[in-house]
C-alpha atoms as a PDB file:
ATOM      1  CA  UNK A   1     113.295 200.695 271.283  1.00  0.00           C
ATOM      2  CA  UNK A   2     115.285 198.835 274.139  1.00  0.00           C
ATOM      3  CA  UNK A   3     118.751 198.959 274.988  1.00  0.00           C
ATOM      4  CA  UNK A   4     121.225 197.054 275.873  1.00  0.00           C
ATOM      5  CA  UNK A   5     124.623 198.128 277.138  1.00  0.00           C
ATOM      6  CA  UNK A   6     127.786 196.042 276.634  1.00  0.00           C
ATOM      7  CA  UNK A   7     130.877 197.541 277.614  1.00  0.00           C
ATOM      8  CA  UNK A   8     131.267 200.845 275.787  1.00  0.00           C
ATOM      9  CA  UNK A   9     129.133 199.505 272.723  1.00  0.00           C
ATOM     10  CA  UNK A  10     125.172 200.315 273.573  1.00  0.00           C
ATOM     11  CA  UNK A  11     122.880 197.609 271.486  1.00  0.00           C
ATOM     12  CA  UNK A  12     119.828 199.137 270.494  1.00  0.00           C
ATOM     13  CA  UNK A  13     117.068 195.617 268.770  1.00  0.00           C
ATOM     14  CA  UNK A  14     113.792 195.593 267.433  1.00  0.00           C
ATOM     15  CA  UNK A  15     111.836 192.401 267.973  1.00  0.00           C
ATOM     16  CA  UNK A  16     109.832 190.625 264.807  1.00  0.00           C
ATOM     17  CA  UNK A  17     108.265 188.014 265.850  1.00  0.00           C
ATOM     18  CA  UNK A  18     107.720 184.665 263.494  1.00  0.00           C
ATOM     19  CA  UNK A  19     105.962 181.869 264.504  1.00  0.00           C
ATOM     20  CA  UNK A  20     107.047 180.224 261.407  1.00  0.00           C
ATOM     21  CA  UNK A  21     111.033 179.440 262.724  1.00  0.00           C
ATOM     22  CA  UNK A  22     111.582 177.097 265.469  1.00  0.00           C
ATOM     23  CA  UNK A  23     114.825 179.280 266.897  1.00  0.00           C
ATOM     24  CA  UNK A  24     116.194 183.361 267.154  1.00  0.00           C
ATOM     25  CA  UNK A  25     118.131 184.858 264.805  1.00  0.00           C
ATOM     26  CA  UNK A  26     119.940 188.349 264.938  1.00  0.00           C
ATOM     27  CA  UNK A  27     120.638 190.139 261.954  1.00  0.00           C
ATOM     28  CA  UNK A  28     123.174 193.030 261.989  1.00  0.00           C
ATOM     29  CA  UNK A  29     122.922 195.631 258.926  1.00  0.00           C
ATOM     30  CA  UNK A  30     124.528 198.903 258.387  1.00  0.00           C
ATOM     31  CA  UNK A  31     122.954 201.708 259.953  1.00  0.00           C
ATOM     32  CA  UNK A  32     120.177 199.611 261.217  1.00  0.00           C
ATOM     33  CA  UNK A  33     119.269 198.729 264.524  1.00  0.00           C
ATOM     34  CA  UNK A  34     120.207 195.185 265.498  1.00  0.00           C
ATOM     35  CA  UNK A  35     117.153 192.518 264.157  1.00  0.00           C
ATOM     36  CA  UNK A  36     115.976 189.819 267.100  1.00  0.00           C
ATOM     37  CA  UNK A  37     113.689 187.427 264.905  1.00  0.00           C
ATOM     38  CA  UNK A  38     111.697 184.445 266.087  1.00  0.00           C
ATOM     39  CA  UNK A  39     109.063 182.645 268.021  1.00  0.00           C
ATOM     40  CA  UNK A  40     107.239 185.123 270.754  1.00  0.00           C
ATOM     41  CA  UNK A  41     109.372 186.292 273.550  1.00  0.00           C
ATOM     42  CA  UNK A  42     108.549 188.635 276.295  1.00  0.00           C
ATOM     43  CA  UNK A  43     111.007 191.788 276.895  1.00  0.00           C
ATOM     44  CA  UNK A  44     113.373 190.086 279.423  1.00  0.00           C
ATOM     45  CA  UNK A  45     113.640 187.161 277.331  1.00  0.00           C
ATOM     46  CA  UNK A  46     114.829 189.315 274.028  1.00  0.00           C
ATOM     47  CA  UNK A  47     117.531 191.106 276.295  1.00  0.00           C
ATOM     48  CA  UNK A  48     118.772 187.543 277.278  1.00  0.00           C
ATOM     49  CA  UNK A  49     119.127 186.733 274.172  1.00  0.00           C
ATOM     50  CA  UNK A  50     120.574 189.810 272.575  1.00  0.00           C
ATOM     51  CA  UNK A  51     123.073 189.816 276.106  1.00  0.00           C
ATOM     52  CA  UNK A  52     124.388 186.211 274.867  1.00  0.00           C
ATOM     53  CA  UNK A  53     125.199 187.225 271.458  1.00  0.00           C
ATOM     54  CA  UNK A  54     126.546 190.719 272.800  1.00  0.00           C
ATOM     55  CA  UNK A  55     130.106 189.940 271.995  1.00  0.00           C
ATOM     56  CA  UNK A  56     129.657 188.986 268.514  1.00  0.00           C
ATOM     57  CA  UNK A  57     127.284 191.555 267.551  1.00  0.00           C
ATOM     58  CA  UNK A  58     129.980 194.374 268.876  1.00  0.00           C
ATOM     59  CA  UNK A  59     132.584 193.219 266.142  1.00  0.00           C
ATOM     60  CA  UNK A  60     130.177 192.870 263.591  1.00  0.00           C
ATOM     61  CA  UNK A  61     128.553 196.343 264.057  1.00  0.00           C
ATOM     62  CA  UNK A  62     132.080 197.638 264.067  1.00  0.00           C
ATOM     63  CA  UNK A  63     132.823 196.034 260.971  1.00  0.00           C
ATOM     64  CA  UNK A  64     129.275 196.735 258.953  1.00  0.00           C
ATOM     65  CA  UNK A  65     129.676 200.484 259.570  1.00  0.00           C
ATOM     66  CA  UNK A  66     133.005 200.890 258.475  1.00  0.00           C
ATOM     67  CA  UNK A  67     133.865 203.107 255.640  1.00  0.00           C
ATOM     68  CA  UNK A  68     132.381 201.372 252.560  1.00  0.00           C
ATOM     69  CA  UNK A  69     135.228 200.212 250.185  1.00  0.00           C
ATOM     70  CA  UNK A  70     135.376 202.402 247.035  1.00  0.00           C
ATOM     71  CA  UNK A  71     138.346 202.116 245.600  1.00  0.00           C
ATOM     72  CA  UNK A  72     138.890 199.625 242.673  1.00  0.00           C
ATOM     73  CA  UNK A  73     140.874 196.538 242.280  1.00  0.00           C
ATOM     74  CA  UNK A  74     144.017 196.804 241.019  1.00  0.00           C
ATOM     75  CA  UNK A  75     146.868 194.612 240.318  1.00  0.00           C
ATOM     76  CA  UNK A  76     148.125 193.938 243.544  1.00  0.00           C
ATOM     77  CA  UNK A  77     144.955 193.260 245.193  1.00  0.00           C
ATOM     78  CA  UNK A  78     144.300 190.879 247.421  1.00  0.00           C
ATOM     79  CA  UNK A  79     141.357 188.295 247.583  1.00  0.00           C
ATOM     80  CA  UNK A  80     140.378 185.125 249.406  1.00  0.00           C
ATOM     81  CA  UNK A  81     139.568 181.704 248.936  1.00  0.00           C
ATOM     82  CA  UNK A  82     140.076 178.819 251.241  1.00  0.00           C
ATOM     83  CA  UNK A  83     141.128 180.788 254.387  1.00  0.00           C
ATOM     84  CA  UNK A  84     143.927 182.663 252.163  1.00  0.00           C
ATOM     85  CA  UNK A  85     144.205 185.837 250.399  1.00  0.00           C
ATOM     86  CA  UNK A  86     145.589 185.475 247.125  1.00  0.00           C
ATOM     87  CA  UNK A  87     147.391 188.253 245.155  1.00  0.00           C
ATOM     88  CA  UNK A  88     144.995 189.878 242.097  1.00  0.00           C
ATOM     89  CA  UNK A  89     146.582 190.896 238.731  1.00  0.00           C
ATOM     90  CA  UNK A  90     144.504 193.086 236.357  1.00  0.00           C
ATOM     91  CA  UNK A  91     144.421 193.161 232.668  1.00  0.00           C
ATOM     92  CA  UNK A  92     143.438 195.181 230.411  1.00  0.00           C
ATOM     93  CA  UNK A  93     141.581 192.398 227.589  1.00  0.00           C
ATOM     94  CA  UNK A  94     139.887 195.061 224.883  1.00  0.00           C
ATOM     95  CA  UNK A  95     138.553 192.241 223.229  1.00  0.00           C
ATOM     96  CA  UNK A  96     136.240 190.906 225.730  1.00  0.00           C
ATOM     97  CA  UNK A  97     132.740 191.688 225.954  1.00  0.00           C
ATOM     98  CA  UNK A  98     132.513 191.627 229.904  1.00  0.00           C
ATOM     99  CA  UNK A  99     135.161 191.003 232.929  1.00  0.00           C
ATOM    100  CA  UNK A 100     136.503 187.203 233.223  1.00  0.00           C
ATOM    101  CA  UNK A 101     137.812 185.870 236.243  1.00  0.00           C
ATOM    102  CA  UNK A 102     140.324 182.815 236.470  1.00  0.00           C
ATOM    103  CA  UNK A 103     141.908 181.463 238.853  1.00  0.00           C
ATOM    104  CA  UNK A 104     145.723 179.636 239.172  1.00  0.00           C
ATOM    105  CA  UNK A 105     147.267 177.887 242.371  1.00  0.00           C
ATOM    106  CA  UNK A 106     148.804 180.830 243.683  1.00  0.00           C
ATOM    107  CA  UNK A 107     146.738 183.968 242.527  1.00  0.00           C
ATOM    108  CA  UNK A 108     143.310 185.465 240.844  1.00  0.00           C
ATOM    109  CA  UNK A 109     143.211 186.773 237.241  1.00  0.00           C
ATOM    110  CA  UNK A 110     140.494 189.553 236.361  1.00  0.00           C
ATOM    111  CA  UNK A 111     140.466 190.586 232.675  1.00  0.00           C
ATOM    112  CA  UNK A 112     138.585 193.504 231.677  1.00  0.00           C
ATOM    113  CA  UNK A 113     137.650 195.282 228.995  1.00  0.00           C
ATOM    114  CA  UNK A 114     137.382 199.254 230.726  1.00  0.00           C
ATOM    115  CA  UNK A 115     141.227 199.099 231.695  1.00  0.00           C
ATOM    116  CA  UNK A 116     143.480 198.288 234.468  1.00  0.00           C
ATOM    117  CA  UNK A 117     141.229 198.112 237.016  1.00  0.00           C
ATOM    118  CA  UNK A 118     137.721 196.602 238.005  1.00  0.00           C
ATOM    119  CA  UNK A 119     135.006 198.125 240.838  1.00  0.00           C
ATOM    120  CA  UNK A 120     134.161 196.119 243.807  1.00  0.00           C
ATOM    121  CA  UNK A 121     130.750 195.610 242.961  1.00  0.00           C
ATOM    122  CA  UNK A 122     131.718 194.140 239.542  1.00  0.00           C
ATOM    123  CA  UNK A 123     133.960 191.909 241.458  1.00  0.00           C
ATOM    124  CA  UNK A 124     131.789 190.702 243.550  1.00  0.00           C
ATOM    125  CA  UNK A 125     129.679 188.652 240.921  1.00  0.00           C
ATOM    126  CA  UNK A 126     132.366 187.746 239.440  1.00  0.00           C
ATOM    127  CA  UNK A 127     133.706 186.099 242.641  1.00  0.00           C
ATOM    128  CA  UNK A 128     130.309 184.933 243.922  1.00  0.00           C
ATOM    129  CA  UNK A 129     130.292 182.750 240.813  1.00  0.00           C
ATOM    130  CA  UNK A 130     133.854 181.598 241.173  1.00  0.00           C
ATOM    131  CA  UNK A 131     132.695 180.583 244.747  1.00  0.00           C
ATOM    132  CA  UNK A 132     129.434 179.072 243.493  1.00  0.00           C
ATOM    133  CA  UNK A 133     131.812 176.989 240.580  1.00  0.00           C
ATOM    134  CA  UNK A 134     134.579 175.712 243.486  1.00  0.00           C
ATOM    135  CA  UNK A 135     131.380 174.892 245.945  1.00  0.00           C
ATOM    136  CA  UNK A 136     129.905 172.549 243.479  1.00  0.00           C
ATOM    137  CA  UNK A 137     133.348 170.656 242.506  1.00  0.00           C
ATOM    138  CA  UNK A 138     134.660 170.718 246.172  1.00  0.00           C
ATOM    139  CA  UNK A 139     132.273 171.244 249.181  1.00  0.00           C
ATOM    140  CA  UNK A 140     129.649 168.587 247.634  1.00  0.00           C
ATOM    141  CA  UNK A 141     132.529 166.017 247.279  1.00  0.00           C
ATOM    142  CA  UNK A 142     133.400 166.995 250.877  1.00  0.00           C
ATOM    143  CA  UNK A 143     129.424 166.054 252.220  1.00  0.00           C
ATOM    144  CA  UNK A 144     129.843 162.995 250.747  1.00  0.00           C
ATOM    145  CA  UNK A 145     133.081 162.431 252.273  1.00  0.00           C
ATOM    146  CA  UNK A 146     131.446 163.037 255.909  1.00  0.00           C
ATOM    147  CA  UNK A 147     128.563 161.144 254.748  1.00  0.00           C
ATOM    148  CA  UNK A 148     130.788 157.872 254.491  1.00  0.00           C
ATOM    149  CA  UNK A 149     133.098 158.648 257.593  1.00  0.00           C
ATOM    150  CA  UNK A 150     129.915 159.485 259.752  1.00  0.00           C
ATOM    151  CA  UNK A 151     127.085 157.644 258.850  1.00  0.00           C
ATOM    152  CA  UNK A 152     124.785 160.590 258.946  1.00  0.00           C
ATOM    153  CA  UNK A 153     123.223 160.780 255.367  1.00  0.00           C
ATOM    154  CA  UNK A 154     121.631 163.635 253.810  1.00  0.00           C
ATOM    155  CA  UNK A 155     118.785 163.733 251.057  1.00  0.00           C
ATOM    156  CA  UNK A 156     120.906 165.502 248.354  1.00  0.00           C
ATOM    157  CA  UNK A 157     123.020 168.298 248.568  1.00  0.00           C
ATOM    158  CA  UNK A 158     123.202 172.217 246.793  1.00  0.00           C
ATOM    159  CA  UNK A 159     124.593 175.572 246.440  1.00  0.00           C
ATOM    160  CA  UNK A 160     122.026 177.978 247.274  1.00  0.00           C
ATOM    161  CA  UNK A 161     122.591 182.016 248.117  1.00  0.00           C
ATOM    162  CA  UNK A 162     121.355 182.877 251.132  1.00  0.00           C
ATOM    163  CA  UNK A 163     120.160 186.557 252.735  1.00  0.00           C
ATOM    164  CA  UNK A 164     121.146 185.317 256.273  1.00  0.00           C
ATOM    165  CA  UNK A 165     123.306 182.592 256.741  1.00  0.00           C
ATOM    166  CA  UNK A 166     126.091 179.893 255.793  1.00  0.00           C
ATOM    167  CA  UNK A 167     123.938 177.080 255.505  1.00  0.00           C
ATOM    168  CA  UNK A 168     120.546 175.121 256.622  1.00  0.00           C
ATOM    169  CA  UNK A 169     119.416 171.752 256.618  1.00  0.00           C
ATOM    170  CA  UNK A 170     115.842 171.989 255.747  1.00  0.00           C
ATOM    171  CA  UNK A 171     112.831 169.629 256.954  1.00  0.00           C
ATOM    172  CA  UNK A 172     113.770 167.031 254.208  1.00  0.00           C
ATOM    173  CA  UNK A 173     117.194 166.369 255.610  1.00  0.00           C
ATOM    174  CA  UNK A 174     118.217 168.621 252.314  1.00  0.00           C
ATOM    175  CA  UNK A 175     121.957 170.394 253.238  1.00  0.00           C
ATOM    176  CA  UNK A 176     122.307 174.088 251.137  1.00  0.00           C
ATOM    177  CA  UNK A 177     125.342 175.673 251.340  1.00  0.00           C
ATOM    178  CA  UNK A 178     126.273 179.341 250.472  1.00  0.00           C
ATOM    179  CA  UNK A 179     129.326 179.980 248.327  1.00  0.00           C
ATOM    180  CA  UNK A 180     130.792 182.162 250.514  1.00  0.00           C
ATOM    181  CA  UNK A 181     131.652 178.371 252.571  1.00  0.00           C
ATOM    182  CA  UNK A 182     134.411 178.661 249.988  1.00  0.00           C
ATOM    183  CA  UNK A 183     135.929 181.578 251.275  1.00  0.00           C
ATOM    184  CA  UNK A 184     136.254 179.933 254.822  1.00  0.00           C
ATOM    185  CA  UNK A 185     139.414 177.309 255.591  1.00  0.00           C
ATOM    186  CA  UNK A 186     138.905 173.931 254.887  1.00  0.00           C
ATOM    187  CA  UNK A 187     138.748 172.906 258.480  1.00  0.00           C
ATOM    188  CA  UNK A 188     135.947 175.064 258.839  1.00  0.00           C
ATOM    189  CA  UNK A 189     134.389 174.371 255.667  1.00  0.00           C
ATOM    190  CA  UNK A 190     134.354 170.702 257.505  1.00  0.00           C
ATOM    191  CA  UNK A 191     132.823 172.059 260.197  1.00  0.00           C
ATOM    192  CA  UNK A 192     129.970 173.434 258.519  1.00  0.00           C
ATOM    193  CA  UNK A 193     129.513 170.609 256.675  1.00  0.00           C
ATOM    194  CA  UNK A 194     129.372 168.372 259.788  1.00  0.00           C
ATOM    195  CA  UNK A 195     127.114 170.755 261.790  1.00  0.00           C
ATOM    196  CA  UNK A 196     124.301 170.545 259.135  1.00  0.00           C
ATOM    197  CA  UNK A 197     124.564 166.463 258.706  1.00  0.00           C
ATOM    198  CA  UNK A 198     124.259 166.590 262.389  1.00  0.00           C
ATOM    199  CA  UNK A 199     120.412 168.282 262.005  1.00  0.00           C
ATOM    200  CA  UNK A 200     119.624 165.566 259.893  1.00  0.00           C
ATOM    201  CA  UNK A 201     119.472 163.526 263.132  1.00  0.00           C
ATOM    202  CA  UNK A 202     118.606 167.031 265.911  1.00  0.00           C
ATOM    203  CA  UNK A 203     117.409 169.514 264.322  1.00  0.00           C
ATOM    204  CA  UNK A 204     117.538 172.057 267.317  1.00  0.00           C
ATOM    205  CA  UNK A 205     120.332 173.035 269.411  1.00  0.00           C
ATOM    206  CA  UNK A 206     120.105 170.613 272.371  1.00  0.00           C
ATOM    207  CA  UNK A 207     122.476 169.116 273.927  1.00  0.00           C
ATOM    208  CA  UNK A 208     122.437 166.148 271.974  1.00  0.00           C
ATOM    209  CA  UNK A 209     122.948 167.940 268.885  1.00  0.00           C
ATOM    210  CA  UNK A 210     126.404 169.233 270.839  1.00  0.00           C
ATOM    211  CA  UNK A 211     127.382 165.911 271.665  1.00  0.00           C
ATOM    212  CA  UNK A 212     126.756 164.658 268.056  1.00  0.00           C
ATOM    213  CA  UNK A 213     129.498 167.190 266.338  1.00  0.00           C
ATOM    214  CA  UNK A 214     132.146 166.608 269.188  1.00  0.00           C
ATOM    215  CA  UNK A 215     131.869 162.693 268.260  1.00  0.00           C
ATOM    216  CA  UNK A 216     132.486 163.291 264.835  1.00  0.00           C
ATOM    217  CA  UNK A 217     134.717 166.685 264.986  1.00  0.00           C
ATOM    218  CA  UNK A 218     136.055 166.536 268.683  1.00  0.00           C
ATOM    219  CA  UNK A 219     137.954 170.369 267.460  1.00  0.00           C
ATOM    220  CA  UNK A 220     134.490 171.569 266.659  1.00  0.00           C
ATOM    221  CA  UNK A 221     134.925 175.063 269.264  1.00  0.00           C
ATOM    222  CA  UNK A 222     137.904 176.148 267.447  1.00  0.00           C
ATOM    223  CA  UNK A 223     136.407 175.708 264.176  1.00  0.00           C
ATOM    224  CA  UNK A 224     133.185 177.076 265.585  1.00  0.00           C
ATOM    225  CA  UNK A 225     135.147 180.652 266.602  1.00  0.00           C
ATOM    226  CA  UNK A 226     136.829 180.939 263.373  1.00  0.00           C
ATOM    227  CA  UNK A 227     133.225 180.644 261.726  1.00  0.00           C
ATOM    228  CA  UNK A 228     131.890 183.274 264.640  1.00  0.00           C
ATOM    229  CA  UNK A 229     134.504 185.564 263.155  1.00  0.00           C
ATOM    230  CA  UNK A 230     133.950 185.281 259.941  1.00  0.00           C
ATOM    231  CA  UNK A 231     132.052 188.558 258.673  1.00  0.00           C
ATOM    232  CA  UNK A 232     128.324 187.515 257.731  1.00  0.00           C
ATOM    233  CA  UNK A 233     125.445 189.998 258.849  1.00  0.00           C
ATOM    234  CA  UNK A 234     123.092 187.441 260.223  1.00  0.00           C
ATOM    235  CA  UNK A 235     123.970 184.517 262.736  1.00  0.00           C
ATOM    236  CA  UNK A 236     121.461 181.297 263.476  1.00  0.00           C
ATOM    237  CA  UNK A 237     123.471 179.211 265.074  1.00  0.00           C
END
């Protein structure tokens, strides 16, 4: 398999080619090599473009291979939504048939029926949901928003779970978004929403599609970074 040094961090890929996408993506997993995917390349090529993600795959193999969380969530916990973290209270509902998850302006509620606390993977439903809920009420409101103050319009817009990114525009000039948008500030949120209205006019990275975003969002690079550090395991853009 080939390497690639960066700093102290050495980058070991595998290549899978797929005629069927038009760009590269890199997937990083846990305990996996790092996954180049796309259109042909030769050897060099793949190094060039594992070498310009090199920084951003570092701090997200670093962060998949950490210690998997095992502890539960307790009162006290803290989780996010909107670019905060929110303090968690537990309670202990014996009447309920399964956990319930609420939500108030300054913190989550998790009732559940086993006792005071709740595992992560239990949680995690229960927030994707929440996410999935707020996305539908908020973020679609917000494309239509951008719609209006752009011009750019898009052929309908959904919440859709994804193995591999925050959202697509697909060939119908249809926008998707993942829930997890909802964890992400609002500025960003904007962001991602403005990036995918822009493929409904360049659908590739060129530099016209760069110019489009800084008309409409002239901050797009700082928004851009905070998205580039947000944790996701696979990057497309």
């Amino acid at each position: 398999m080939p390497l690639l040094q960066y700093g102290q961090t050495t980058i070991e890929w595998r290549f899978q080619p797929d005629a069927k996408l038009k760009r590269h993506y890199v997937t990083v997993e846990r305990g996996r090599r790092v996954l180049l995917r796309g259109p042909m390349v030769d050897l060099s090529e793949q190094e060039a473009l594992v070498r310009r993600r090199a920084r951003w795959i570092r701090e997200k193999l670093v962060l998949v291979n950490q210690p998997k969380a095992s502890d539960a969530i307790v009162t006290g916990s803290r989780l996010r939504y909107c670019g905060r973290s929110y303090f968690t209270e537990v309670r202990h509902t014996p009447e309920l048939d399964k956990p319930r998850l609420t939500f108030t302006t300054s913190r989550f509620i998790v009732e559940t029926p086993k006792g005071l606390s709740i595992v992560p993977d239990t949680l995690a439903a229960l927030m994707e949901q929440f996410y999935r809920e707020r996305a539908q009420d908020k973020l679609l409101v917000r494309v239509r928003h951008w719609e209006r103050k752009t011009g750019m319009q898009a052929h309908g817009a959904r919440v859709r779970v994804f193995q591999s990114r925050w959202a697509s525009c697909d060939a119908r000039n249809v926008l998707e978004f993942h829930p997890r948008v909802m964890e992400l500030p609002t500025s960003v949120q904007d962001y991602v929403i403005v990036h995918e209205l822009c493929h409904t006019v360049e659908k590739s990275h060129t530099k016209a599609f760069w110019s489009l975003v800084a008309r409409h969002m002239p901050d797009w690079q700082r928004q851009h970074g905070a998205l580039e550090r947000a944790l996701v395991r696979d990057v497309a853009w």
